[in-house]
N, C-alpha and C. Protein backbone atom coordinates (compact mmCIF):
# COMPACT_ATOMS: atom_id res chain seq x y z
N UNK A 1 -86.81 -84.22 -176.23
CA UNK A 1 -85.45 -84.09 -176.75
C UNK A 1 -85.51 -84.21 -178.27
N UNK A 2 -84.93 -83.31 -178.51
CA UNK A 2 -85.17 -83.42 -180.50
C UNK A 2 -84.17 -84.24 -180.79
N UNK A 3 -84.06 -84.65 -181.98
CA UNK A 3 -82.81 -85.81 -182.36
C UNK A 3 -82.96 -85.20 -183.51
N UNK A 4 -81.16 -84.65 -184.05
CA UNK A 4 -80.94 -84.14 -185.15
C UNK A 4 -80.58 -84.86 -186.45
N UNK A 5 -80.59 -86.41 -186.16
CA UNK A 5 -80.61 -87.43 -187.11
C UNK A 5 -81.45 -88.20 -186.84
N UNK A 6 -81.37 -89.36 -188.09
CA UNK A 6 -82.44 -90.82 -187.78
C UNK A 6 -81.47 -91.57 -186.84
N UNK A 7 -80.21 -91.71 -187.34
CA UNK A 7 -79.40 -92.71 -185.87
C UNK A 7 -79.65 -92.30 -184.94
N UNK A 8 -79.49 -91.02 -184.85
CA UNK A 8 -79.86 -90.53 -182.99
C UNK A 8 -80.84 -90.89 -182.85
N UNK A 9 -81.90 -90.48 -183.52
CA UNK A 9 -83.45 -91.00 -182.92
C UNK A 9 -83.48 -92.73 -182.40
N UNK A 10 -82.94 -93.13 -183.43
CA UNK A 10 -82.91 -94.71 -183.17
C UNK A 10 -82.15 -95.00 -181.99
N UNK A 11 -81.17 -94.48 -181.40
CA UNK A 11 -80.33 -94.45 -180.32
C UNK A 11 -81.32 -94.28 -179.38
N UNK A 12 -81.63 -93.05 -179.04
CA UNK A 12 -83.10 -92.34 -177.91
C UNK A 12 -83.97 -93.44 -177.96
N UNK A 13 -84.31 -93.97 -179.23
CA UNK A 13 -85.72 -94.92 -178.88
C UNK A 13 -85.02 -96.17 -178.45
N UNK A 14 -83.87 -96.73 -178.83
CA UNK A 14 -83.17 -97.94 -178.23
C UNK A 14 -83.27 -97.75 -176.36
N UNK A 15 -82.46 -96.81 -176.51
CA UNK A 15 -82.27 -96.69 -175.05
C UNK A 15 -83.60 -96.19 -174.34
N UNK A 16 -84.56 -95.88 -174.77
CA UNK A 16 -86.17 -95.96 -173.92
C UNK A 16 -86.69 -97.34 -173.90
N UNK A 17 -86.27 -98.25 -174.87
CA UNK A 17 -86.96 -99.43 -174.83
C UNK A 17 -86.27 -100.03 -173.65
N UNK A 18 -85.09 -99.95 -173.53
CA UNK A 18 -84.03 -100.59 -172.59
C UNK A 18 -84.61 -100.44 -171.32
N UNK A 19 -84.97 -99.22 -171.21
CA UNK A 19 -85.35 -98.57 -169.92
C UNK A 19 -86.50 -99.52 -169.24
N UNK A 20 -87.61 -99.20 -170.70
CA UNK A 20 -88.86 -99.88 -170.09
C UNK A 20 -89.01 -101.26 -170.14
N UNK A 21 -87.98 -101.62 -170.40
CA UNK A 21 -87.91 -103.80 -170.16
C UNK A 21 -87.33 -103.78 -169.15
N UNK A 22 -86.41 -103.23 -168.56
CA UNK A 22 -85.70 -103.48 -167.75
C UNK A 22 -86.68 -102.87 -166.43
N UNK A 23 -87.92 -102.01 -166.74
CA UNK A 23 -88.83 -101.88 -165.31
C UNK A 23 -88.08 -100.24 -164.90
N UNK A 24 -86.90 -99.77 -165.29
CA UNK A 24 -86.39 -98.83 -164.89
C UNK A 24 -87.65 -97.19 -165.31
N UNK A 25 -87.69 -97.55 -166.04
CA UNK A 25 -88.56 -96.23 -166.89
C UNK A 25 -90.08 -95.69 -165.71
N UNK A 26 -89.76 -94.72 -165.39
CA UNK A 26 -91.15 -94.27 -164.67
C UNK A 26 -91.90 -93.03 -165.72
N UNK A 27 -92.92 -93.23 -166.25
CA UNK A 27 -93.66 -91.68 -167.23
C UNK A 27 -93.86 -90.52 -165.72
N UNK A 28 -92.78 -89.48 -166.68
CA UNK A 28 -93.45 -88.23 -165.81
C UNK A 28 -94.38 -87.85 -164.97
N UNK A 29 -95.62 -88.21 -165.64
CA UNK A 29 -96.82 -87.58 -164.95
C UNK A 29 -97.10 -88.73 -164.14
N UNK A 30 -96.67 -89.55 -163.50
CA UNK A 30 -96.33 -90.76 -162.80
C UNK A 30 -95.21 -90.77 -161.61
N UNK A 31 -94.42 -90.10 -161.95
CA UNK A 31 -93.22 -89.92 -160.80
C UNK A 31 -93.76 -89.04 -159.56
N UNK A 32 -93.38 -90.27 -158.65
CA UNK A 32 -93.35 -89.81 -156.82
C UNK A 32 -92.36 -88.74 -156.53
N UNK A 33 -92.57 -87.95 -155.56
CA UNK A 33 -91.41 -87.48 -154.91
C UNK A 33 -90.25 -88.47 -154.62
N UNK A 34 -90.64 -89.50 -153.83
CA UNK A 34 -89.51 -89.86 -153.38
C UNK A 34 -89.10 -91.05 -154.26
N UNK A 35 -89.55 -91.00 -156.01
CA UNK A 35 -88.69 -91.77 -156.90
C UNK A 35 -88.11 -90.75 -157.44
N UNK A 36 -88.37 -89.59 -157.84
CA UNK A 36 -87.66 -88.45 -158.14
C UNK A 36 -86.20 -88.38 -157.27
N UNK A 37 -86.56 -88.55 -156.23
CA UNK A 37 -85.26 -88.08 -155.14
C UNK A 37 -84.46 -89.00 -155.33
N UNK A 38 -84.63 -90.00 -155.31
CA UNK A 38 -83.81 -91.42 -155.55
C UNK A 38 -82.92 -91.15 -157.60
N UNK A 39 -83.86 -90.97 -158.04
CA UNK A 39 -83.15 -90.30 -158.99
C UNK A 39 -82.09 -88.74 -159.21
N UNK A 40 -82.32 -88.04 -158.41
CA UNK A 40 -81.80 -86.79 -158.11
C UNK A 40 -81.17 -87.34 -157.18
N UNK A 41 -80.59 -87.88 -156.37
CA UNK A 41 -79.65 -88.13 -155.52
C UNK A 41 -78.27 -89.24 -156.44
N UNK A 42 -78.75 -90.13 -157.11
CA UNK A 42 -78.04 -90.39 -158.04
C UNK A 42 -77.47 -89.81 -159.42
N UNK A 43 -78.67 -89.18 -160.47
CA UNK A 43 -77.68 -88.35 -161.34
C UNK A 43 -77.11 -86.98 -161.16
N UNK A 44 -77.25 -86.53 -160.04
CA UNK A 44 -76.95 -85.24 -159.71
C UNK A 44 -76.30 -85.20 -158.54
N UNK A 45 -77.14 -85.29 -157.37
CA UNK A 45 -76.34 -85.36 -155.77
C UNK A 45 -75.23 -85.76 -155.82
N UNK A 46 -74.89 -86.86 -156.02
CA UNK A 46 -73.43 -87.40 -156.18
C UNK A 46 -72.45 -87.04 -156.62
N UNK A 47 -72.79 -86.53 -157.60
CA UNK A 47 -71.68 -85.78 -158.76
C UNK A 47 -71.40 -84.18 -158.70
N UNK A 48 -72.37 -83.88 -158.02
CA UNK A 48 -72.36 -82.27 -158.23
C UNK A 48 -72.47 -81.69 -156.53
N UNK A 49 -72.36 -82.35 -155.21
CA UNK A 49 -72.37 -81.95 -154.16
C UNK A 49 -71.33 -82.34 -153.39
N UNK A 50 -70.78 -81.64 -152.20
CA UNK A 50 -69.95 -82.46 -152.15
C UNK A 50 -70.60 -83.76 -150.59
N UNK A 51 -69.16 -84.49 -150.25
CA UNK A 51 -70.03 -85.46 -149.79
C UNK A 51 -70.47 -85.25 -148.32
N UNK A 52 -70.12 -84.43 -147.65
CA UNK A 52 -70.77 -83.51 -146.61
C UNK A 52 -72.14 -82.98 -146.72
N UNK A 53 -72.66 -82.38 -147.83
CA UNK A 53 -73.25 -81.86 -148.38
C UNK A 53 -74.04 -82.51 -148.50
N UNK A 54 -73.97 -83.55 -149.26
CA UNK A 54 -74.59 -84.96 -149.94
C UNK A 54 -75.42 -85.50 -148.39
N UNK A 55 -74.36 -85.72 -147.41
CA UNK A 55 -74.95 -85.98 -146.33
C UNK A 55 -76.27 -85.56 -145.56
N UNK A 56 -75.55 -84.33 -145.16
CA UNK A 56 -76.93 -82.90 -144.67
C UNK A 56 -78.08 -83.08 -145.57
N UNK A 57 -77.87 -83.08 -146.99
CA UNK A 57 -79.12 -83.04 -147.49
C UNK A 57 -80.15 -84.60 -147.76
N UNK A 58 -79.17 -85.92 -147.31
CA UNK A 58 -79.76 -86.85 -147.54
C UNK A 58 -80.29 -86.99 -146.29
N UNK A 59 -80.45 -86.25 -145.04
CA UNK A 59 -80.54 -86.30 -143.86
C UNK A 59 -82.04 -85.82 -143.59
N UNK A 60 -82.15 -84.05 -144.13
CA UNK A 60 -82.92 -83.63 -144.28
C UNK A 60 -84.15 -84.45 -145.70
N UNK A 61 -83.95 -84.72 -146.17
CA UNK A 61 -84.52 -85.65 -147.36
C UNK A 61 -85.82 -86.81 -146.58
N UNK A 62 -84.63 -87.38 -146.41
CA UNK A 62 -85.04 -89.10 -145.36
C UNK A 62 -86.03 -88.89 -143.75
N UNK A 63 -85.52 -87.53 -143.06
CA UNK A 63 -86.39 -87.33 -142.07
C UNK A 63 -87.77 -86.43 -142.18
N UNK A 64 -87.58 -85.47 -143.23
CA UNK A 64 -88.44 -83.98 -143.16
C UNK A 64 -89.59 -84.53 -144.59
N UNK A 65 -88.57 -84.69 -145.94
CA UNK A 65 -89.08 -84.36 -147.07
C UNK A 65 -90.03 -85.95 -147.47
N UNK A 66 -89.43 -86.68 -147.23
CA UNK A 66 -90.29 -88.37 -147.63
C UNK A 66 -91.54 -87.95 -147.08
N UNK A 67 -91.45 -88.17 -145.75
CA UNK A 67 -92.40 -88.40 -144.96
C UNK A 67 -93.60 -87.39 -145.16
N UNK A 68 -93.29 -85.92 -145.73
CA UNK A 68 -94.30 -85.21 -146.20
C UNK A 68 -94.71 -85.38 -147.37
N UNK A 69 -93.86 -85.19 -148.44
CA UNK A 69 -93.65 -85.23 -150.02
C UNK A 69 -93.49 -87.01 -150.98
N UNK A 70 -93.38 -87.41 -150.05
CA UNK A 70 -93.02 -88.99 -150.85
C UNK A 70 -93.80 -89.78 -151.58
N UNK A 71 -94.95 -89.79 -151.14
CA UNK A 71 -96.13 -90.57 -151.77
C UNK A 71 -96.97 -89.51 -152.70
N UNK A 72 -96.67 -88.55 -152.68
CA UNK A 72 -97.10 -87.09 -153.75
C UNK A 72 -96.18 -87.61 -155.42
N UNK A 73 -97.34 -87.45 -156.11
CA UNK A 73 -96.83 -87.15 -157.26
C UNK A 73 -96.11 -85.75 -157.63
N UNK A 74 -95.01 -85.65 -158.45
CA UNK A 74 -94.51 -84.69 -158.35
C UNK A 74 -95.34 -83.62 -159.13
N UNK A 75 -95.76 -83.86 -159.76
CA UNK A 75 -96.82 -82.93 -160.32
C UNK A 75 -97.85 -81.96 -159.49
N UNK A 76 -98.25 -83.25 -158.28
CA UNK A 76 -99.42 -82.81 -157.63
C UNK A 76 -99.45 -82.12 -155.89
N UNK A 77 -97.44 -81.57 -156.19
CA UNK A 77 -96.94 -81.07 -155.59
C UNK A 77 -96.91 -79.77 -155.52
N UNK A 78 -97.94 -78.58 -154.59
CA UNK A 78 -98.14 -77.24 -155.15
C UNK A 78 -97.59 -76.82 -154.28
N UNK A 79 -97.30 -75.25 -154.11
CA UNK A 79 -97.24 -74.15 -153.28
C UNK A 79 -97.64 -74.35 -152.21
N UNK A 80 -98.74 -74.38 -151.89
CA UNK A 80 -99.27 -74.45 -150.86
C UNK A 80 -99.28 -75.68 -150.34
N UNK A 81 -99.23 -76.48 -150.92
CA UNK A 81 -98.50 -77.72 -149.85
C UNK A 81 -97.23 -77.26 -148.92
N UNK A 82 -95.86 -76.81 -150.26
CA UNK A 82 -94.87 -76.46 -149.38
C UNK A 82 -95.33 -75.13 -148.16
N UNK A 83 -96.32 -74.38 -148.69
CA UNK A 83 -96.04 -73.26 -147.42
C UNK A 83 -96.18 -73.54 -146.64
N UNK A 84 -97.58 -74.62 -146.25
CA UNK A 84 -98.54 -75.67 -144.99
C UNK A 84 -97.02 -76.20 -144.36
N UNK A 85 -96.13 -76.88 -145.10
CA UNK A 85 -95.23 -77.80 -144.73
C UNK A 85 -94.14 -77.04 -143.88
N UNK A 86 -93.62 -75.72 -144.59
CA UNK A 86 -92.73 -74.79 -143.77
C UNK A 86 -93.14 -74.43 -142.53
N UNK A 87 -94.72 -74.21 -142.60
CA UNK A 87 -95.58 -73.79 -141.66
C UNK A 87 -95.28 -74.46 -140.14
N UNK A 88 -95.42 -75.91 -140.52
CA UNK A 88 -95.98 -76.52 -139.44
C UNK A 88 -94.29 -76.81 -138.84
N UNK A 89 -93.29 -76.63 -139.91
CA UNK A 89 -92.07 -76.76 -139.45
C UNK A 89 -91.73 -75.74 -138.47
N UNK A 90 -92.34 -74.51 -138.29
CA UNK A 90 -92.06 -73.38 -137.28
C UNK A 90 -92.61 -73.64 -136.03
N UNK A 91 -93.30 -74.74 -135.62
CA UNK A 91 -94.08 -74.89 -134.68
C UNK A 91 -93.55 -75.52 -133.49
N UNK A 92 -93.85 -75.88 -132.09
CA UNK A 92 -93.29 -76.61 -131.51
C UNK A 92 -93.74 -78.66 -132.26
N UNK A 93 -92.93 -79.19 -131.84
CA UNK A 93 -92.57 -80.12 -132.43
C UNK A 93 -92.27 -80.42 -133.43
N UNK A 94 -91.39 -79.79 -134.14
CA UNK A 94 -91.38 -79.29 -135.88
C UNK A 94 -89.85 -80.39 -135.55
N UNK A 95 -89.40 -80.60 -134.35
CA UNK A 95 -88.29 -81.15 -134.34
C UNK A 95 -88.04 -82.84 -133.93
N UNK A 96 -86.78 -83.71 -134.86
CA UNK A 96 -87.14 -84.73 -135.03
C UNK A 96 -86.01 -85.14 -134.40
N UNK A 97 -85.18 -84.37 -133.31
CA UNK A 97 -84.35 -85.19 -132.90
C UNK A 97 -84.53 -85.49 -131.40
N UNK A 98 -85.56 -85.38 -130.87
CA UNK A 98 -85.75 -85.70 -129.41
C UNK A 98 -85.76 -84.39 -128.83
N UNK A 99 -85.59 -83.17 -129.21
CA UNK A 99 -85.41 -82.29 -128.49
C UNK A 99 -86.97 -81.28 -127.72
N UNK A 100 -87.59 -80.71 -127.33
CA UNK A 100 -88.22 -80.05 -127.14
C UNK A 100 -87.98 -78.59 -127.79
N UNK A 101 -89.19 -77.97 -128.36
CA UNK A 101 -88.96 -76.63 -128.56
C UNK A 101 -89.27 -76.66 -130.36
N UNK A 102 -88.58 -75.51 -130.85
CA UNK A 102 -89.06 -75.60 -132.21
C UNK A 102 -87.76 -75.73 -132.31
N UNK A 103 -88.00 -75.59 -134.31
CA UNK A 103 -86.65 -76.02 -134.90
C UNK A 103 -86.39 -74.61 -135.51
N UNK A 104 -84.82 -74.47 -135.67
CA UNK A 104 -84.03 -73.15 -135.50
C UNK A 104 -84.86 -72.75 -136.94
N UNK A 105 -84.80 -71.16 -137.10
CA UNK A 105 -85.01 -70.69 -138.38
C UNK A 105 -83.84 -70.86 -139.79
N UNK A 106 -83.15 -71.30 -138.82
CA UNK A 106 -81.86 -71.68 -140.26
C UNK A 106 -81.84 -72.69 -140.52
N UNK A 107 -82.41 -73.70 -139.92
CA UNK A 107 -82.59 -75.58 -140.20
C UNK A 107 -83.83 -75.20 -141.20
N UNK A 108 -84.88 -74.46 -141.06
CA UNK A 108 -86.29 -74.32 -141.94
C UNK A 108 -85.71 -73.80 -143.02
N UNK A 109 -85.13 -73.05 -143.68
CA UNK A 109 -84.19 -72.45 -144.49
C UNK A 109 -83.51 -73.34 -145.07
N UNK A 110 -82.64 -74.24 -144.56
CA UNK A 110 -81.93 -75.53 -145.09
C UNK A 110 -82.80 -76.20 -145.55
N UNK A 111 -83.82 -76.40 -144.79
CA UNK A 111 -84.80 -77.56 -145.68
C UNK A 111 -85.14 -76.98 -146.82
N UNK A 112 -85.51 -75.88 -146.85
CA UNK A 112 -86.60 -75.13 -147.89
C UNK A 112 -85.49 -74.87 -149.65
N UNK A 113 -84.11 -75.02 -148.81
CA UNK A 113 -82.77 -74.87 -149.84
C UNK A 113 -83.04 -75.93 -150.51
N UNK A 114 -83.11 -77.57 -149.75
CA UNK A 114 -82.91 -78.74 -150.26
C UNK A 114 -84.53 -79.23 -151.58
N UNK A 115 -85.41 -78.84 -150.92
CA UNK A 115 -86.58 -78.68 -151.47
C UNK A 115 -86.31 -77.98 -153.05
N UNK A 116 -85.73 -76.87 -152.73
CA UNK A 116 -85.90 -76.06 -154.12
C UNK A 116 -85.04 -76.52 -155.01
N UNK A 117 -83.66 -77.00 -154.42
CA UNK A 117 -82.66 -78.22 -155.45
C UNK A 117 -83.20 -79.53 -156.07
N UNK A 118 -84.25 -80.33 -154.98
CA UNK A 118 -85.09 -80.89 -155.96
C UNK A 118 -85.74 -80.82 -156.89
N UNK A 119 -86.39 -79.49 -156.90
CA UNK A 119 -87.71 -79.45 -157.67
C UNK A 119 -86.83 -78.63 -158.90
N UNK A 120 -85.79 -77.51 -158.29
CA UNK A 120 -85.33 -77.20 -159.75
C UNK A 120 -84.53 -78.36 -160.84
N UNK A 121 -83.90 -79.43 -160.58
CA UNK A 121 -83.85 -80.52 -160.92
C UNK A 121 -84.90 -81.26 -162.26
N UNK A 122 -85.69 -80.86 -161.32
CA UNK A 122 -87.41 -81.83 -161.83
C UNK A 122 -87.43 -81.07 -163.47
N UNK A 123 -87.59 -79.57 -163.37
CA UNK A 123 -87.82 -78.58 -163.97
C UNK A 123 -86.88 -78.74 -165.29
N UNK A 124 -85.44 -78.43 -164.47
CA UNK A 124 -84.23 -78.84 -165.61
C UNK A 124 -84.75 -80.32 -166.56
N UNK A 125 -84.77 -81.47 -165.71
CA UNK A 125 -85.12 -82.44 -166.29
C UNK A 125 -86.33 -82.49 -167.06
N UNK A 126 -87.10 -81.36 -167.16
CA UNK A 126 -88.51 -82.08 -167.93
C UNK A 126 -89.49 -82.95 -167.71
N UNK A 127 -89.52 -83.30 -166.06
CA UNK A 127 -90.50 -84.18 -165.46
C UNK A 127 -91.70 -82.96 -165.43
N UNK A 128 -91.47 -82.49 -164.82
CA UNK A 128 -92.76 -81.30 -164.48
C UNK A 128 -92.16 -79.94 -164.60
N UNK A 129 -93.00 -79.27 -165.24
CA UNK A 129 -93.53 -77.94 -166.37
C UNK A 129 -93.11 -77.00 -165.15
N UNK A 130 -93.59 -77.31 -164.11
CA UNK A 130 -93.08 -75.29 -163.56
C UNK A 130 -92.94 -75.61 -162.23
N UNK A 131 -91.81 -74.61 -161.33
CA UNK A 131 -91.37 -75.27 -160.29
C UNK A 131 -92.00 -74.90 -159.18
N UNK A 132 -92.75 -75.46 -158.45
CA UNK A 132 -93.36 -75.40 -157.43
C UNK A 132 -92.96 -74.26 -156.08
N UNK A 133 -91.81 -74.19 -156.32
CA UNK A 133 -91.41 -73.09 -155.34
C UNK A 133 -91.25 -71.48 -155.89
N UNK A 134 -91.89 -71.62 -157.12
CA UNK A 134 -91.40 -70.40 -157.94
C UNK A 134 -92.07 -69.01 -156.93
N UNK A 135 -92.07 -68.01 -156.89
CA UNK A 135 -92.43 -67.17 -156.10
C UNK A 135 -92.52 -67.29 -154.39
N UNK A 136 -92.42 -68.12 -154.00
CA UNK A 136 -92.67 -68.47 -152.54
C UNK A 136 -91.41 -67.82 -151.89
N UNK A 137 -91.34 -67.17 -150.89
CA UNK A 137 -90.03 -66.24 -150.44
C UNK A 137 -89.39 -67.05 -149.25
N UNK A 138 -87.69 -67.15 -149.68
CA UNK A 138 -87.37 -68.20 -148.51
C UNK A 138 -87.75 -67.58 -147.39
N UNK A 139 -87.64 -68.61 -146.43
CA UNK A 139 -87.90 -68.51 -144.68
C UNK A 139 -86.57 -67.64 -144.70
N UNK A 140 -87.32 -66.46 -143.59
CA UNK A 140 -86.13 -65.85 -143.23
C UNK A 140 -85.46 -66.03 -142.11
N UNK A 141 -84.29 -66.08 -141.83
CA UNK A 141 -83.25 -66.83 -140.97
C UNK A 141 -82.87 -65.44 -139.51
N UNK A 142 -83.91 -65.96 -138.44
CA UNK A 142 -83.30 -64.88 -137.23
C UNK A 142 -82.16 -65.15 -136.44
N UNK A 143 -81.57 -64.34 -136.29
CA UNK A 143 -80.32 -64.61 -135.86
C UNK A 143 -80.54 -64.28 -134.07
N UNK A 144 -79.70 -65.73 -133.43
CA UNK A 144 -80.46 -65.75 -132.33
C UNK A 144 -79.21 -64.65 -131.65
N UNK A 145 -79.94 -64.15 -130.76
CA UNK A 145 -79.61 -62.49 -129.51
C UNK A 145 -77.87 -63.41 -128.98
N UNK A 146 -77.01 -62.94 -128.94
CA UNK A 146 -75.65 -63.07 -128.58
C UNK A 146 -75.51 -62.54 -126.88
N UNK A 147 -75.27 -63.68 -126.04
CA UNK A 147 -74.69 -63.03 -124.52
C UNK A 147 -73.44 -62.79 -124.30
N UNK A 148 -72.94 -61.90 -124.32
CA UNK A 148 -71.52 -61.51 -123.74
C UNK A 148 -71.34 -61.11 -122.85
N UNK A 149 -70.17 -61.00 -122.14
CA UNK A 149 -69.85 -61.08 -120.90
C UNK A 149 -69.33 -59.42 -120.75
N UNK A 150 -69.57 -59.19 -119.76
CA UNK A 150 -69.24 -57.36 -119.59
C UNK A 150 -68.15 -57.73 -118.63
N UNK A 151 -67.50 -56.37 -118.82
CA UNK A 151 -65.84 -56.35 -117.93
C UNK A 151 -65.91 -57.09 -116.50
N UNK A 152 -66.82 -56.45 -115.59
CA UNK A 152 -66.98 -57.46 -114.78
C UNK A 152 -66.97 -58.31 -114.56
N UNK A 153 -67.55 -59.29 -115.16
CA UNK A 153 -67.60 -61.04 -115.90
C UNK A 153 -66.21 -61.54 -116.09
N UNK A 154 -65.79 -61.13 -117.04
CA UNK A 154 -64.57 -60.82 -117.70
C UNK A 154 -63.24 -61.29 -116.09
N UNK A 155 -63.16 -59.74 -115.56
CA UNK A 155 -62.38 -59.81 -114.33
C UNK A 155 -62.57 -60.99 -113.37
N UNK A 156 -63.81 -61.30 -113.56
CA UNK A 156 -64.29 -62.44 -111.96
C UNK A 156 -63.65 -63.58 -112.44
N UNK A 157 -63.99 -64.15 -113.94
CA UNK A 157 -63.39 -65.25 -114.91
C UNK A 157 -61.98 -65.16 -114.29
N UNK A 158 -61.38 -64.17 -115.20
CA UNK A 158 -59.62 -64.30 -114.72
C UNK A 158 -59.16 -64.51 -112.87
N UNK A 159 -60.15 -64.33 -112.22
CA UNK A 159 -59.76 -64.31 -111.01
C UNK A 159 -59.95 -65.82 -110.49
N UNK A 160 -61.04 -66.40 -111.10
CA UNK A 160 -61.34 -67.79 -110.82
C UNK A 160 -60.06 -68.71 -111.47
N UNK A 161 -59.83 -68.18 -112.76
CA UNK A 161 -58.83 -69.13 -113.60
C UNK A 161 -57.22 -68.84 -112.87
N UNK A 162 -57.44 -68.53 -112.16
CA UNK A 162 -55.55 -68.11 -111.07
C UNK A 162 -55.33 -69.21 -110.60
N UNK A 163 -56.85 -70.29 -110.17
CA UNK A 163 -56.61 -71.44 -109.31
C UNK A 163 -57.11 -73.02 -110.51
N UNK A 164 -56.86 -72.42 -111.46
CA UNK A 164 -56.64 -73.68 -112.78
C UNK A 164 -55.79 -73.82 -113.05
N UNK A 165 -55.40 -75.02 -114.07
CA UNK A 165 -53.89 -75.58 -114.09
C UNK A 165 -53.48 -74.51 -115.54
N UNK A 166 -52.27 -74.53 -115.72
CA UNK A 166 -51.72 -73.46 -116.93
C UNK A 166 -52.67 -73.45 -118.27
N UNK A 167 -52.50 -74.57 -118.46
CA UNK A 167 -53.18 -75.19 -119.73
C UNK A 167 -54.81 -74.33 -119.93
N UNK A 168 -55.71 -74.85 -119.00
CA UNK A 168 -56.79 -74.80 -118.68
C UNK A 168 -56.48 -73.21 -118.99
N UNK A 169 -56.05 -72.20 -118.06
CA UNK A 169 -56.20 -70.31 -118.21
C UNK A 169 -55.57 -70.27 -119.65
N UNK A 170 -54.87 -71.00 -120.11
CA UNK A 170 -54.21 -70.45 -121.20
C UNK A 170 -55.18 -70.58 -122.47
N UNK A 171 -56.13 -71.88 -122.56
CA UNK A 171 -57.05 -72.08 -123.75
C UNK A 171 -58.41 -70.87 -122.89
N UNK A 172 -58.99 -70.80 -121.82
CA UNK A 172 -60.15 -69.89 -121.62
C UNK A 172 -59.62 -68.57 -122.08
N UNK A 173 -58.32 -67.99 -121.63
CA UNK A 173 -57.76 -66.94 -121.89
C UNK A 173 -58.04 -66.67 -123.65
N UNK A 174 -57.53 -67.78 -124.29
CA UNK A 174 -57.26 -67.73 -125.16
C UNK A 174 -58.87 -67.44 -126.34
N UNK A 175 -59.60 -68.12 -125.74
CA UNK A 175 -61.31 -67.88 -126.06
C UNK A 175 -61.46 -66.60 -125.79
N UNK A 176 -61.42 -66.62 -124.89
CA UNK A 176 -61.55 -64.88 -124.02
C UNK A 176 -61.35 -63.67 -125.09
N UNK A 177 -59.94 -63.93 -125.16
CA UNK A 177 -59.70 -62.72 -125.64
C UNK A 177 -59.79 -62.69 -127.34
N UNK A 178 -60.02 -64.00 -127.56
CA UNK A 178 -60.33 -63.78 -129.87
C UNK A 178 -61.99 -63.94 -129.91
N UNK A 179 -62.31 -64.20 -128.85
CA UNK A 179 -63.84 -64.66 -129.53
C UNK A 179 -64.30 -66.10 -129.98
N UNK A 180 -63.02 -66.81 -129.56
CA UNK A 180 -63.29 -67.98 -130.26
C UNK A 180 -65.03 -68.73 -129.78
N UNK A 181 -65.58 -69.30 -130.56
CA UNK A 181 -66.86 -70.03 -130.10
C UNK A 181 -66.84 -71.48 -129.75
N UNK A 182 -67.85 -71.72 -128.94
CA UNK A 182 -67.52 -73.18 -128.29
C UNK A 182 -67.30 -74.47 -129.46
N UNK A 183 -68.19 -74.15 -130.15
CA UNK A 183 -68.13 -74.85 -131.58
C UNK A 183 -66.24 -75.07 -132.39
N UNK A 184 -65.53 -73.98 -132.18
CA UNK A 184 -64.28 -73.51 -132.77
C UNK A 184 -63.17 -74.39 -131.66
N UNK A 185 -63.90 -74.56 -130.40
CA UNK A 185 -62.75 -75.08 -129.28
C UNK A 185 -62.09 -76.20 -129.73
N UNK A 186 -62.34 -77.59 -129.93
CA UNK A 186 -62.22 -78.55 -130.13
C UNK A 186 -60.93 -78.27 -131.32
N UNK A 187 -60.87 -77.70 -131.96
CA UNK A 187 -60.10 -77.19 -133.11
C UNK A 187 -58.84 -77.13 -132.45
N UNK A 188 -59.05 -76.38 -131.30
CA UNK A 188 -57.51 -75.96 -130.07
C UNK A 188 -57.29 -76.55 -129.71
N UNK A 189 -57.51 -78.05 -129.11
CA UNK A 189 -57.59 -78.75 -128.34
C UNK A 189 -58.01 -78.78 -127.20
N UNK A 190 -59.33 -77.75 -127.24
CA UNK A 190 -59.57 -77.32 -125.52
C UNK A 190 -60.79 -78.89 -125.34
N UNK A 191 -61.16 -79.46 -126.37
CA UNK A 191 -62.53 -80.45 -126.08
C UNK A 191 -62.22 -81.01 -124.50
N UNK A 192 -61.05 -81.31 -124.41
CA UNK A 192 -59.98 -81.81 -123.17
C UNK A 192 -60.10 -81.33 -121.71
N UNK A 193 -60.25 -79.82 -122.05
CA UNK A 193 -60.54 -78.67 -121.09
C UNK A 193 -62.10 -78.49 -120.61
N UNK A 194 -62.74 -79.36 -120.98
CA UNK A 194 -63.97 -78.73 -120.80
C UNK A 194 -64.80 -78.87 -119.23
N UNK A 195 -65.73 -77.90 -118.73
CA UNK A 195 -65.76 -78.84 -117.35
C UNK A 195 -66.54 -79.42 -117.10
């Protein structure tokens, strides 16, 4: 940081001394991932995400990114670490919530989002010279095959829903015919309806 006076300078060097008595001060070529993050979650996350946001990504952070990236200096954080890391995220057990199977191509994508908000961070800030994700092409996001129901389907549904209570044909009806998604129900009040 240049200082366009001697007070400023004296200011900058005040407030570095402050830093490093007080134990706060980490040198660049010294910073962890996961003291970086702790710093990027405070002068930035907070202020500039919102708190939903803030959430999802402290989520993905705490389960995916520590545990790979944390004890890494940020420096000694390359490319090919992250590709190995996306890598093994496509795999079966790539998933950390109990589930079986792999993890969706749009959760690998989210991570790979949260990753690159860190490190461009790092970059902005002047911890480390060039950003680790620079050229690497996001994960691309497949969009999983859609089942719909053909007229047939359709007719058998309405014939079954003759012997449901009003309510009940009126919210399936009501799915039925906009498209609504199961995700969107709860919104209607169908969570109520469900069987």
């Amino acid at each position: 940081m240049k200082c366009k006076t001697k007070r400023e300078a004296e200011k900058e060097l005040a407030k570095f001394v402050t830093e490093v008595e007080a134990g706060e001060y980490i040198a660049p070529e010294k910073m962890t991932f996961a003291a970086f993050a702790g710093e990027w979650r405070e002068k930035y996350a907070k202020r500039e995400l919102s708190a939903k946001t803030l959430e999802n990504y402290d989520i993905q952070i705490n389960k995916r990114l520590l545990p790979e990236f944390g004890h890494l200096r940020l420096d000694q954080i390359k490319p090919l670490h992250i590709v190995s890391f996306l890598e093994n995220l496509q795999q079966d057990g790539g998933r950390k919530d109990g589930k079986e199977g792999k993890l969706s191509s749009g959760m690998i994508e989210y991570i790979h989002r949260v990753l690159k908000n860190v490190f461009n961070r790092a970059v902005d800030w002047k911890v480390i010279k060039t950003r680790p994700m620079e050229g690497l092409k996001k994960p691309k996001v497949e969009q999983a095959e859609m089942s719909v129901c053909d007229e047939e389907e359709v007719q058998q549904l309405f014939l079954a829903l003759e012997k449901e209570k009003l309510m009940r044909r009126v919210m399936i009806t009501l799915a039925l015919t906009t498209g609504l998604r199961r995700g969107e129900a709860p919104g209607f009040g169908m969570e109520a309806y469900r069987p």
